[in-house]
PDB file of N, CA and C in Angstrom:
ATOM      1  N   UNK A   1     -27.171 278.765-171.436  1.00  0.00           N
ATOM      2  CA  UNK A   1     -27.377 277.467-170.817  1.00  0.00           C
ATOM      3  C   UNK A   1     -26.224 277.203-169.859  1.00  0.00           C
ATOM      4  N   UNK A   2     -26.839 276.747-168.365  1.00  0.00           N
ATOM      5  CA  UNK A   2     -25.468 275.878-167.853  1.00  0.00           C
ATOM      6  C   UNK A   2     -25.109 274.810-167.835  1.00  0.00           C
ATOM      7  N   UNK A   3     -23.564 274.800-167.742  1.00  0.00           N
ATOM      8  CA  UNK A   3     -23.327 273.165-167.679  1.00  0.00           C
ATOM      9  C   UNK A   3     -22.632 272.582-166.215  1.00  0.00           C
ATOM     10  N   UNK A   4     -23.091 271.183-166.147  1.00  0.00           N
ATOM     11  CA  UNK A   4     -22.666 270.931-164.729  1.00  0.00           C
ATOM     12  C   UNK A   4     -21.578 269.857-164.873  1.00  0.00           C
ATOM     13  N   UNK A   5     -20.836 269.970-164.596  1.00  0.00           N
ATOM     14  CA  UNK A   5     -20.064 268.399-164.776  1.00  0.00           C
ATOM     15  C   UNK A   5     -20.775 267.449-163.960  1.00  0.00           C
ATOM     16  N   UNK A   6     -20.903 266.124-164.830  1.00  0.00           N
ATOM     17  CA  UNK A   6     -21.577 264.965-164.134  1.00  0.00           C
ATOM     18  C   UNK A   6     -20.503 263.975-163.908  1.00  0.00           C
ATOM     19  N   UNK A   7     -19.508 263.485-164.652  1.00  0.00           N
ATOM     20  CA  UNK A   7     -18.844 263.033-164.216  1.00  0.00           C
ATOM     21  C   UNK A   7     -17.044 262.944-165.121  1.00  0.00           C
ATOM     22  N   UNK A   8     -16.208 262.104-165.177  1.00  0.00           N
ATOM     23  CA  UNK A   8     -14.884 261.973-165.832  1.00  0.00           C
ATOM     24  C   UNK A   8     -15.441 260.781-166.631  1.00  0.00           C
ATOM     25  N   UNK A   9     -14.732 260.980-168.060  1.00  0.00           N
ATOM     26  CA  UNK A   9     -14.548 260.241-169.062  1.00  0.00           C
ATOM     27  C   UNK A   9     -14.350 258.361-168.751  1.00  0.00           C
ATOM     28  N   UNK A  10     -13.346 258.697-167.447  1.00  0.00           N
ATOM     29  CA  UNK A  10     -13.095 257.156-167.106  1.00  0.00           C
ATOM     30  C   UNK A  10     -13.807 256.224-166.744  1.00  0.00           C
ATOM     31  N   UNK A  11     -15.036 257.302-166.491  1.00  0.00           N
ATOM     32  CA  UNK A  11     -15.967 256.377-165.583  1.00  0.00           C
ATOM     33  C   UNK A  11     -17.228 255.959-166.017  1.00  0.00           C
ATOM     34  N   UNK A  12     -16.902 256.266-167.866  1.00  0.00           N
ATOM     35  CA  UNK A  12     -18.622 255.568-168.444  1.00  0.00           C
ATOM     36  C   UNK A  12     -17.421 254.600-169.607  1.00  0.00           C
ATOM     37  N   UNK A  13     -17.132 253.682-169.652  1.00  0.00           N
ATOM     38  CA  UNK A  13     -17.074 252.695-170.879  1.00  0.00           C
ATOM     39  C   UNK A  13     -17.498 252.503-171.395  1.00  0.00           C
ATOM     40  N   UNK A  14     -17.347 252.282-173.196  1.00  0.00           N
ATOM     41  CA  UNK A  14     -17.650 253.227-174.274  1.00  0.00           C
ATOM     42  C   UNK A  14     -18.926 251.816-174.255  1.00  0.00           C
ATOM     43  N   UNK A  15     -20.254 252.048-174.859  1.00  0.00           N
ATOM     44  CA  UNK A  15     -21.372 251.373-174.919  1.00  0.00           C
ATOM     45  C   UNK A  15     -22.006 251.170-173.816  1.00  0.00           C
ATOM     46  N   UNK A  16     -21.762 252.039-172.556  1.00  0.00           N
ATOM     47  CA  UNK A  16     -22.776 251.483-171.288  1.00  0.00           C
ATOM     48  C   UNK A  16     -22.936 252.711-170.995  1.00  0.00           C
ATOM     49  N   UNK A  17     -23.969 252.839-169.803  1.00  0.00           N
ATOM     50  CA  UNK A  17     -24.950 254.032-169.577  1.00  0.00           C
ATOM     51  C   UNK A  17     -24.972 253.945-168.049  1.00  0.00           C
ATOM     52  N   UNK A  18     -24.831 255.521-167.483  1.00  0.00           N
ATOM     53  CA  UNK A  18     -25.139 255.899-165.991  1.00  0.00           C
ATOM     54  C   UNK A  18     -25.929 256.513-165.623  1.00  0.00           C
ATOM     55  N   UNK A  19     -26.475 256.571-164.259  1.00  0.00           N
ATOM     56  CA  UNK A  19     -27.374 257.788-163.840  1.00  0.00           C
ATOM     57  C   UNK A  19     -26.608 259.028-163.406  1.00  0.00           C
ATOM     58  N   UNK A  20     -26.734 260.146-164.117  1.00  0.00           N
ATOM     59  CA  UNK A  20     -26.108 260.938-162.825  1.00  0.00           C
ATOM     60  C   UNK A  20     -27.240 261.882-162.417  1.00  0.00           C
ATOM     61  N   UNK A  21     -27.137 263.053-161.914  1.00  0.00           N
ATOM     62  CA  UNK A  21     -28.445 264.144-161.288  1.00  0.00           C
ATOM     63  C   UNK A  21     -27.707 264.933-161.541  1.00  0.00           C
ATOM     64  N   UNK A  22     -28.705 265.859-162.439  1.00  0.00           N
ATOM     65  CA  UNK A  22     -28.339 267.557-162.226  1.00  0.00           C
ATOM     66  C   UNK A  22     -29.299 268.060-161.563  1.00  0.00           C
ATOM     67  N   UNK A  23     -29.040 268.663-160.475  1.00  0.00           N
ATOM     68  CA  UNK A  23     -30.197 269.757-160.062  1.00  0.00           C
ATOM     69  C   UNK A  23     -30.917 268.674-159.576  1.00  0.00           C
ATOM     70  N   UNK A  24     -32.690 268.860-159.789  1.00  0.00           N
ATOM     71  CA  UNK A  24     -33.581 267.744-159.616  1.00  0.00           C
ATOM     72  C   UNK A  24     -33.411 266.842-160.398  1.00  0.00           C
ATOM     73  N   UNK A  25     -33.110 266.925-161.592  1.00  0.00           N
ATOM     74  CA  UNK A  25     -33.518 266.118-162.585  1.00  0.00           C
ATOM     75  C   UNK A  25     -32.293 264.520-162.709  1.00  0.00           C
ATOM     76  N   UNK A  26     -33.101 263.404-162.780  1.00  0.00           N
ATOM     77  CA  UNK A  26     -32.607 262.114-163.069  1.00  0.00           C
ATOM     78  C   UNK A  26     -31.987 261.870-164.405  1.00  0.00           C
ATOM     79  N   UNK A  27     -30.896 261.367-165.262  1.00  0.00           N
ATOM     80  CA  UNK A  27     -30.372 261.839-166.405  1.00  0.00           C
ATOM     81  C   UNK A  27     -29.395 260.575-166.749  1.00  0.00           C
ATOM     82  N   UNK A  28     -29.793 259.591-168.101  1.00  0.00           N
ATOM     83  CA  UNK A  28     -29.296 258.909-168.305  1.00  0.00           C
ATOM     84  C   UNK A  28     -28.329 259.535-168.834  1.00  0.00           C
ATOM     85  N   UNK A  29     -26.920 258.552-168.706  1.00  0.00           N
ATOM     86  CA  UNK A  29     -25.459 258.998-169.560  1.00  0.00           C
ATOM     87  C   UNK A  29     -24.919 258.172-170.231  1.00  0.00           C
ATOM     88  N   UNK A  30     -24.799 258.202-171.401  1.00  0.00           N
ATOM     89  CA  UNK A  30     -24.539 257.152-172.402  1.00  0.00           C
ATOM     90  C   UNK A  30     -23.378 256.995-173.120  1.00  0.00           C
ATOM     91  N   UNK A  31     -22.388 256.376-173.418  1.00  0.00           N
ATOM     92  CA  UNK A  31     -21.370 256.555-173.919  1.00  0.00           C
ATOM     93  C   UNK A  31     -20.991 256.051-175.369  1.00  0.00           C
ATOM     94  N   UNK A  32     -21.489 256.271-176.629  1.00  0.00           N
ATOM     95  CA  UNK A  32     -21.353 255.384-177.534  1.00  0.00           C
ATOM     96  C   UNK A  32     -20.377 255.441-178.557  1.00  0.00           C
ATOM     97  N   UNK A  33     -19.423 254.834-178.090  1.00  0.00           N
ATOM     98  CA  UNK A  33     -18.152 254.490-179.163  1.00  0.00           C
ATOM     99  C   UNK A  33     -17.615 255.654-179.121  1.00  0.00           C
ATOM    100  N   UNK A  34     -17.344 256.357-177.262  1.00  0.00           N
ATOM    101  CA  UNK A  34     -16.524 257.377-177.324  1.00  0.00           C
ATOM    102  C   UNK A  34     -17.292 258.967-177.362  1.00  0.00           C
ATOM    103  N   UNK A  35     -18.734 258.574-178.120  1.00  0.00           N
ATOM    104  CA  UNK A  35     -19.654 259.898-178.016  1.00  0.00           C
ATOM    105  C   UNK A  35     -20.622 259.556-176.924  1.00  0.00           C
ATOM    106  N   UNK A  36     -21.154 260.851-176.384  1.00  0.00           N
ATOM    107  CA  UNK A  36     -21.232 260.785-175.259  1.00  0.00           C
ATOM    108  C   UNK A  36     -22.690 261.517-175.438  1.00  0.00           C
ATOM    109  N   UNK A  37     -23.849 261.147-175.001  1.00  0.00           N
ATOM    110  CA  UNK A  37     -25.593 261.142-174.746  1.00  0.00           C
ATOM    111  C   UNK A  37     -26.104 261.397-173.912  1.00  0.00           C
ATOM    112  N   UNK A  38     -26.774 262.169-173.683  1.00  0.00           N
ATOM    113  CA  UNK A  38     -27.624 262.247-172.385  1.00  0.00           C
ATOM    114  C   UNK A  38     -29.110 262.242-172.763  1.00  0.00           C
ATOM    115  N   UNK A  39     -30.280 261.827-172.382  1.00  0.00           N
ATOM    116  CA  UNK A  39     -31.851 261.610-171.784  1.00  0.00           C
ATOM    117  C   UNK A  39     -31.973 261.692-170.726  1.00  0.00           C
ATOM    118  N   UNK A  40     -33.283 261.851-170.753  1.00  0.00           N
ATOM    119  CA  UNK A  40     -34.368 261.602-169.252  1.00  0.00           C
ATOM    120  C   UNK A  40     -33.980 259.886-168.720  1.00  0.00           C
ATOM    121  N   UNK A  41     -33.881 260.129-167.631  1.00  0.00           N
ATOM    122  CA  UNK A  41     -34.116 258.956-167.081  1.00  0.00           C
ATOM    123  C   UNK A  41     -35.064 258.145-167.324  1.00  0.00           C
ATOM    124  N   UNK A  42     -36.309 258.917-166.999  1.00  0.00           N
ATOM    125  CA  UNK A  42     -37.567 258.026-166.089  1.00  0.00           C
ATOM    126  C   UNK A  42     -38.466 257.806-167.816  1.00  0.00           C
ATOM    127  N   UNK A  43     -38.966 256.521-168.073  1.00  0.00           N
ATOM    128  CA  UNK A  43     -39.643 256.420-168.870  1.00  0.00           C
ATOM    129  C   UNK A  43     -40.831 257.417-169.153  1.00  0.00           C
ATOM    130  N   UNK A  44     -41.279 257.656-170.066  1.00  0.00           N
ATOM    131  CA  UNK A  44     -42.021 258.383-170.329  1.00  0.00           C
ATOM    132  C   UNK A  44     -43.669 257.353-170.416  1.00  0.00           C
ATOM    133  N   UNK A  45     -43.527 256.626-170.402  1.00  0.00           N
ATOM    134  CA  UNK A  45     -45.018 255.532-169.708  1.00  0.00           C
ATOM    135  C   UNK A  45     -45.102 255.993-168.815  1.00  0.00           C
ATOM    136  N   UNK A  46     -44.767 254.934-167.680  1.00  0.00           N
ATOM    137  CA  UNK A  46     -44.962 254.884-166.428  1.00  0.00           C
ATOM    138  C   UNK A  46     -43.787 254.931-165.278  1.00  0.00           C
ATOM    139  N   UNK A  47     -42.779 255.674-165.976  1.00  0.00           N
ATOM    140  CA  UNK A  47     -41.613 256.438-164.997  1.00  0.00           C
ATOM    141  C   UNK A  47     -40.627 255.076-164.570  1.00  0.00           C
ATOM    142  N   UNK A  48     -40.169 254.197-165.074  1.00  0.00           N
ATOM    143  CA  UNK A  48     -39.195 253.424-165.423  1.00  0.00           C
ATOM    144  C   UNK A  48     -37.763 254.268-165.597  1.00  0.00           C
ATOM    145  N   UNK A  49     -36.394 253.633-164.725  1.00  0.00           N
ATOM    146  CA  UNK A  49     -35.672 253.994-164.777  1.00  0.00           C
ATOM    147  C   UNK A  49     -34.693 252.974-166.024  1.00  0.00           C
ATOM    148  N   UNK A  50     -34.577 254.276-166.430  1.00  0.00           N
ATOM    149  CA  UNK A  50     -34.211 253.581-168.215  1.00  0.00           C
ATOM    150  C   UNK A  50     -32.816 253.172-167.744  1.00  0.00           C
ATOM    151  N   UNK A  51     -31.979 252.944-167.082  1.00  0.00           N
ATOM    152  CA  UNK A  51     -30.823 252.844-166.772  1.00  0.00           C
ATOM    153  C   UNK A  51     -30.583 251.261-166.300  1.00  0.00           C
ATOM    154  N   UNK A  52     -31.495 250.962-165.770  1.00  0.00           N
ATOM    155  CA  UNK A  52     -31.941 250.056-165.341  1.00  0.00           C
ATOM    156  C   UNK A  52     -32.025 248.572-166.490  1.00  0.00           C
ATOM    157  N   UNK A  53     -32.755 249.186-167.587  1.00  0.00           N
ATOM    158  CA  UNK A  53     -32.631 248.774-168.684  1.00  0.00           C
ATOM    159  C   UNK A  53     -31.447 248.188-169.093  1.00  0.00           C
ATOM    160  N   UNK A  54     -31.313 248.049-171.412  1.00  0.00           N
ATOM    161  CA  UNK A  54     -30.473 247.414-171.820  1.00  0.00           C
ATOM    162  C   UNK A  54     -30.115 248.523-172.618  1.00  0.00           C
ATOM    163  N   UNK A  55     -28.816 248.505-173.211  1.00  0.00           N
ATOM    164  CA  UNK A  55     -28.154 249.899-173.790  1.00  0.00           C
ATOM    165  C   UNK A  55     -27.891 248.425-175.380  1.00  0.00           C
ATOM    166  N   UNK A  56     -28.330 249.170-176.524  1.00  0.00           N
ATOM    167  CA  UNK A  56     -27.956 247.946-177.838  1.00  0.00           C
ATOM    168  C   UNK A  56     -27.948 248.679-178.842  1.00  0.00           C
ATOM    169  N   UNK A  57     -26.630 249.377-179.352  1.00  0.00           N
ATOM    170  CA  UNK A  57     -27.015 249.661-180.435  1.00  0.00           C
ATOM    171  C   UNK A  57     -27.705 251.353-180.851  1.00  0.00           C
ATOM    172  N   UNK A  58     -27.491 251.681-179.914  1.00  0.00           N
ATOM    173  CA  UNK A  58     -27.940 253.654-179.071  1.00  0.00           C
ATOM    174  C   UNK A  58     -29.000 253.061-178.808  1.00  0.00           C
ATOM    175  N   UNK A  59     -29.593 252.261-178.457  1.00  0.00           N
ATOM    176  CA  UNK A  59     -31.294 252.026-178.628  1.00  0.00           C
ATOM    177  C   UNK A  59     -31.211 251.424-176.796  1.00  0.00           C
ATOM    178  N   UNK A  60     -31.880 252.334-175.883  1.00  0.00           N
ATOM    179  CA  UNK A  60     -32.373 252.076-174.714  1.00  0.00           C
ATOM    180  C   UNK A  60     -33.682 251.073-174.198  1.00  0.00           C
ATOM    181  N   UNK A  61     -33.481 249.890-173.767  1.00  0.00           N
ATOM    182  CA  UNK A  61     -35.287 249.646-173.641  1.00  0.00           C
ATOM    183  C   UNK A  61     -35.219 249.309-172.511  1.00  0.00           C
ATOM    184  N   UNK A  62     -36.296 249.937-172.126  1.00  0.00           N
ATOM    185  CA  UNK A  62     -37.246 250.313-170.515  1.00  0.00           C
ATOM    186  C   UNK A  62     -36.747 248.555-169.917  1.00  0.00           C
ATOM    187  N   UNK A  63     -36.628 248.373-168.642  1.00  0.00           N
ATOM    188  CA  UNK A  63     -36.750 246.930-168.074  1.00  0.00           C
ATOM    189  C   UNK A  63     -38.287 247.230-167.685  1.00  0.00           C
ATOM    190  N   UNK A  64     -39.170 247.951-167.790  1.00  0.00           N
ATOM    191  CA  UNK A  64     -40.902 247.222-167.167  1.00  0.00           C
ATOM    192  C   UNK A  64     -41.626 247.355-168.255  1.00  0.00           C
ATOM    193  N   UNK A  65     -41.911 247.303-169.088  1.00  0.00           N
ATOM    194  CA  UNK A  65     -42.664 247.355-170.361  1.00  0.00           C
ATOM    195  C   UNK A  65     -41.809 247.853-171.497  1.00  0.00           C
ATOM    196  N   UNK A  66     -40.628 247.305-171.349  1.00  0.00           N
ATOM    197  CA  UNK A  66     -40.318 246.750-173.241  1.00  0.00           C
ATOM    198  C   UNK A  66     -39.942 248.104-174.181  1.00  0.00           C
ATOM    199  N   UNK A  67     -40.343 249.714-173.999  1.00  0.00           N
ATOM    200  CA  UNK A  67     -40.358 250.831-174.438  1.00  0.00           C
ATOM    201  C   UNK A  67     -39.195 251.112-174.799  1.00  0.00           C
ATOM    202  N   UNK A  68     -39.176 251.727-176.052  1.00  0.00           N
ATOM    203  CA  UNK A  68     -37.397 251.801-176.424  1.00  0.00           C
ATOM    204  C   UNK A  68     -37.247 253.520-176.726  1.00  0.00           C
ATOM    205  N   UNK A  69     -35.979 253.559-176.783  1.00  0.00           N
ATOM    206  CA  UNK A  69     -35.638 255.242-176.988  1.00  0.00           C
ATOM    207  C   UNK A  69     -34.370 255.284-177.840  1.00  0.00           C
ATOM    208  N   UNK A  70     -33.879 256.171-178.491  1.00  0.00           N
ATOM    209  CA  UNK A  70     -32.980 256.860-179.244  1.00  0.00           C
ATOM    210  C   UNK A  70     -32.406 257.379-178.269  1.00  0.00           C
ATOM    211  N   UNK A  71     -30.902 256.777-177.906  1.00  0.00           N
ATOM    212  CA  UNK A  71     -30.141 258.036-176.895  1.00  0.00           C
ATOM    213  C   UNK A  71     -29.706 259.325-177.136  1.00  0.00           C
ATOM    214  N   UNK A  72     -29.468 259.070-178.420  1.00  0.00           N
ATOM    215  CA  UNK A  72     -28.583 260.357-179.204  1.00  0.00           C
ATOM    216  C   UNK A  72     -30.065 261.076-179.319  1.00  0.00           C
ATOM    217  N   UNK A  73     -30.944 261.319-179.591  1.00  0.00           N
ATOM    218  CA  UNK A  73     -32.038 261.967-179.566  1.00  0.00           C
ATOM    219  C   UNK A  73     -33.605 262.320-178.101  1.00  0.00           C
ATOM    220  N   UNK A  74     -33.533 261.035-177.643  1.00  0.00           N
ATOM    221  CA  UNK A  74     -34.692 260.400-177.249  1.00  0.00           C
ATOM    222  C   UNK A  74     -35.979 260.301-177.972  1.00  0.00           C
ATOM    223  N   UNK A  75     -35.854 259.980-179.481  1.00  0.00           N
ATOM    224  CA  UNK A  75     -36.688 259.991-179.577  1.00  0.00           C
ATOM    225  C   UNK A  75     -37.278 258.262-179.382  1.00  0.00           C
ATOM    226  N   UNK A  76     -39.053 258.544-179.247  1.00  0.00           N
ATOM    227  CA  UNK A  76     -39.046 256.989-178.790  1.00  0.00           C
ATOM    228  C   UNK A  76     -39.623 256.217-179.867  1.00  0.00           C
ATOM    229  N   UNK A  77     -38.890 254.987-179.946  1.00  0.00           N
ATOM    230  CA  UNK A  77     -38.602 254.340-180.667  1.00  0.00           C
ATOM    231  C   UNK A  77     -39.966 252.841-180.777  1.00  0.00           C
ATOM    232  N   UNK A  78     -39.945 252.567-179.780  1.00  0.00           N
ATOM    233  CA  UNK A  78     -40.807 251.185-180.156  1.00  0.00           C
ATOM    234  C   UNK A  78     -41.878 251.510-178.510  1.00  0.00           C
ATOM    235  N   UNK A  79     -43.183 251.361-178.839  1.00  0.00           N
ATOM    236  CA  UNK A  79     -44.563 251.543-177.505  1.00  0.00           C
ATOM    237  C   UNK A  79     -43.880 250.501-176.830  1.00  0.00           C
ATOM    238  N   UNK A  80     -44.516 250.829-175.602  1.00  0.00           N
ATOM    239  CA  UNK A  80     -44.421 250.080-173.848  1.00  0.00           C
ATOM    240  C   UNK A  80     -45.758 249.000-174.367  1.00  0.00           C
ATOM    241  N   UNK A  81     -44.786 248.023-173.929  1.00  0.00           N
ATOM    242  CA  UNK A  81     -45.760 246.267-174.018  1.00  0.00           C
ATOM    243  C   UNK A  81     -46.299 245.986-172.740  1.00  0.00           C
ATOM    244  N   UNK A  82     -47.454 245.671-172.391  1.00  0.00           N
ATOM    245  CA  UNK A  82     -47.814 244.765-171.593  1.00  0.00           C
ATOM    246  C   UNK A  82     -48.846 244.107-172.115  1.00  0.00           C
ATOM    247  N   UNK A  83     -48.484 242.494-171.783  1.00  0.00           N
ATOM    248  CA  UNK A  83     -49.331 241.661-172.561  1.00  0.00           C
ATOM    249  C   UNK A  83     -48.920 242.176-174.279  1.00  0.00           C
ATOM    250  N   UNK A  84     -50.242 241.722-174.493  1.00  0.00           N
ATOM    251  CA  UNK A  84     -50.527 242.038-175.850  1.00  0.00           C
ATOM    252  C   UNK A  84     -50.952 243.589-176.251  1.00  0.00           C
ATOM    253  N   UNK A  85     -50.827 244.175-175.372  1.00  0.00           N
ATOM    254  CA  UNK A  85     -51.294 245.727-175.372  1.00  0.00           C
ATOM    255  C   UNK A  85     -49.974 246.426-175.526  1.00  0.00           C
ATOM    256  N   UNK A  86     -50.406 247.386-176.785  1.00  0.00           N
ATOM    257  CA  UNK A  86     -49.262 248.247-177.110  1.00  0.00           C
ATOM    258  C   UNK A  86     -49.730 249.444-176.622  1.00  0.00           C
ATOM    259  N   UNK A  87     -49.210 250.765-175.945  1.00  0.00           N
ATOM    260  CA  UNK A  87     -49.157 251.824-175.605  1.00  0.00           C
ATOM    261  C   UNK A  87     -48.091 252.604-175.729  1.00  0.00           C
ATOM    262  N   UNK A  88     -48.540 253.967-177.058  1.00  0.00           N
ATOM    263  CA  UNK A  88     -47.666 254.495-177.281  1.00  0.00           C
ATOM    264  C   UNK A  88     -47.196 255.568-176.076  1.00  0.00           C
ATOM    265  N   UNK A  89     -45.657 255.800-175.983  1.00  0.00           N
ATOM    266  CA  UNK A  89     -45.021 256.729-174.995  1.00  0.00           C
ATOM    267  C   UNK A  89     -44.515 257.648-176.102  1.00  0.00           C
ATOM    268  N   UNK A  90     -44.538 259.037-175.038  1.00  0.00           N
ATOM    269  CA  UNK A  90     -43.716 260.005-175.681  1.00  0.00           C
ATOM    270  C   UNK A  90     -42.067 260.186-175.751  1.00  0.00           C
ATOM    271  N   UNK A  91     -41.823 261.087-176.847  1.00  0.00           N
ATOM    272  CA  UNK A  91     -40.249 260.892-176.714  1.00  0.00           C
ATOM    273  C   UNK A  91     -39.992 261.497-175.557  1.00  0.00           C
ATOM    274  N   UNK A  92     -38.728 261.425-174.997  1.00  0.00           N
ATOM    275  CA  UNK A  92     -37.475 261.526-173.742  1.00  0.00           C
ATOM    276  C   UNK A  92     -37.022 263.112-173.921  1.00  0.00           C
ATOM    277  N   UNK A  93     -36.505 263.433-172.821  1.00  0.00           N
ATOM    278  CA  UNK A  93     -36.072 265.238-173.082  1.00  0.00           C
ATOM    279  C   UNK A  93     -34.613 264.391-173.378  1.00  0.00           C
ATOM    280  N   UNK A  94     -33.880 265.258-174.278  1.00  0.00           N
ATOM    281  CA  UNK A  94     -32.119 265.039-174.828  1.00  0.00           C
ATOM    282  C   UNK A  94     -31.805 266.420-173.837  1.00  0.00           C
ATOM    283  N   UNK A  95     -30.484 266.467-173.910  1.00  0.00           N
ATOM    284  CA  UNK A  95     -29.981 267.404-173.237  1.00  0.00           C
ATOM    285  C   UNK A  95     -28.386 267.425-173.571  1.00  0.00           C
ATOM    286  N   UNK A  96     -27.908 268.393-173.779  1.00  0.00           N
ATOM    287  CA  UNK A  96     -26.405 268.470-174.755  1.00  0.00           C
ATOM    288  C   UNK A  96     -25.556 268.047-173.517  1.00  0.00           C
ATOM    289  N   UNK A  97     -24.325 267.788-174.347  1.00  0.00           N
ATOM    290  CA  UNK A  97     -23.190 267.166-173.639  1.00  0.00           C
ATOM    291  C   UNK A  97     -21.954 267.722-174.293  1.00  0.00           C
ATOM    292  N   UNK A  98     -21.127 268.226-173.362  1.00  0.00           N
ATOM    293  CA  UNK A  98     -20.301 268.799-173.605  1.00  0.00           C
ATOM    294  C   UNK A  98     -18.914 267.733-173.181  1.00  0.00           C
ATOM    295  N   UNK A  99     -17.999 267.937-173.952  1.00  0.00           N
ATOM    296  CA  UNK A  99     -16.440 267.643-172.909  1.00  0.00           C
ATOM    297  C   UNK A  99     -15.608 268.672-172.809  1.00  0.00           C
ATOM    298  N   UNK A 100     -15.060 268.333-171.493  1.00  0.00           N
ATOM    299  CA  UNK A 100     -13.781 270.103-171.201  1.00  0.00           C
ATOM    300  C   UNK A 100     -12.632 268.737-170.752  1.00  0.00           C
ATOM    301  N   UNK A 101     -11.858 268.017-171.452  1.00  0.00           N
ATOM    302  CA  UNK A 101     -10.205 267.446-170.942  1.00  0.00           C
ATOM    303  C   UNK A 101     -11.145 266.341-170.576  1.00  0.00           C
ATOM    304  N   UNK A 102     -10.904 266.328-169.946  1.00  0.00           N
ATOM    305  CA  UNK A 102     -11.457 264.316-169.007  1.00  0.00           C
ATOM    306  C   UNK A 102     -13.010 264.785-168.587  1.00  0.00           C
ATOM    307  N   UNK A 103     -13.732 265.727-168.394  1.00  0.00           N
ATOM    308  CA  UNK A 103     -14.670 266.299-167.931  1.00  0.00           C
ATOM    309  C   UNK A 103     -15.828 265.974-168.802  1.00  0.00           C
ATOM    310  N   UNK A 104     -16.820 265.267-168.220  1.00  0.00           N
ATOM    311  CA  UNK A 104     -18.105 265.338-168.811  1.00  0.00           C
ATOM    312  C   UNK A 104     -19.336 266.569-168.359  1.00  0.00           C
ATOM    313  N   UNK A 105     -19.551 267.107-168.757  1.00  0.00           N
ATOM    314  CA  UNK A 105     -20.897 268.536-169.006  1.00  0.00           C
ATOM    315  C   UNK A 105     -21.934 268.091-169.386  1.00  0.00           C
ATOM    316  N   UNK A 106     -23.002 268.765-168.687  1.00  0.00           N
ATOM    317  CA  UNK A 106     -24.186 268.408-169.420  1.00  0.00           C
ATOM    318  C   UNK A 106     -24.568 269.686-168.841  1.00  0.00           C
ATOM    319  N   UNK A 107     -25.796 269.885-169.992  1.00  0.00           N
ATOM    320  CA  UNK A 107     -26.342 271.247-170.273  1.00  0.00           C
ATOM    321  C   UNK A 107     -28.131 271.057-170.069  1.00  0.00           C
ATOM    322  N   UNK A 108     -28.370 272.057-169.305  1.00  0.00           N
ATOM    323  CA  UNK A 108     -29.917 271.616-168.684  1.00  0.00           C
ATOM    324  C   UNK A 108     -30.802 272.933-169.242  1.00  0.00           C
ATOM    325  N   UNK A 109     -31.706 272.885-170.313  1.00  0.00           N
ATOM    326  CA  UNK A 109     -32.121 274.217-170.739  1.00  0.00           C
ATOM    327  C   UNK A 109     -33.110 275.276-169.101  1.00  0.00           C
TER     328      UNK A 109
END
């Protein structure tokens, strides 16, 4: 597997989440209490940028229909709301995270 550095330690504060890009791919970055997460960006509904969203607790939820995720996993956690209509989404791709010194890695299978 390779890893790309996405970004330095300084620049995610511990409980909030970034976008960075590897390659093509869009890639939330999560920082929780010092451990460090990566997911898919884009909702797995209807392609919502989860970043965009609220970070509570490792628990991600979509800002357009309500859909929640597991950062440390992606797995998904609570269906995309609209209205009164529940629709289940699939879980999120995870993707490992490495640190090298101040250096954040992420690993893209």
């Amino acid at each position: 597997m390779d890893y790309t550095k996405v970004a330095d330690k300084n620049e995610l504060m511990p409980n909030t989440m970034k976008l960075v890009v590897v390659g093509d791919k869009e890639v939330l970055l999560a920082n929780l209490d010092g451990v460090y997460y990566a997911i898919a960006n884009k909702c797995t509904h209807l392609g919502g940028s989860l970043v965009k969203g609220t970070l509570e607790g490792g628990i991600v939820t979509c800002p357009k229909h309500k859909a929640q995720f597991d950062v440390k996993t992606g797995e998904a956690l609570a269906e995309a709301k609209i209205g009164f209509i529940k629709m289940k989404v699939k879980d999120e791709a995870s993707y490992e995270v490495k640190i090298d010194g101040d250096n954040i890695l992420i690993g893209l299978p």
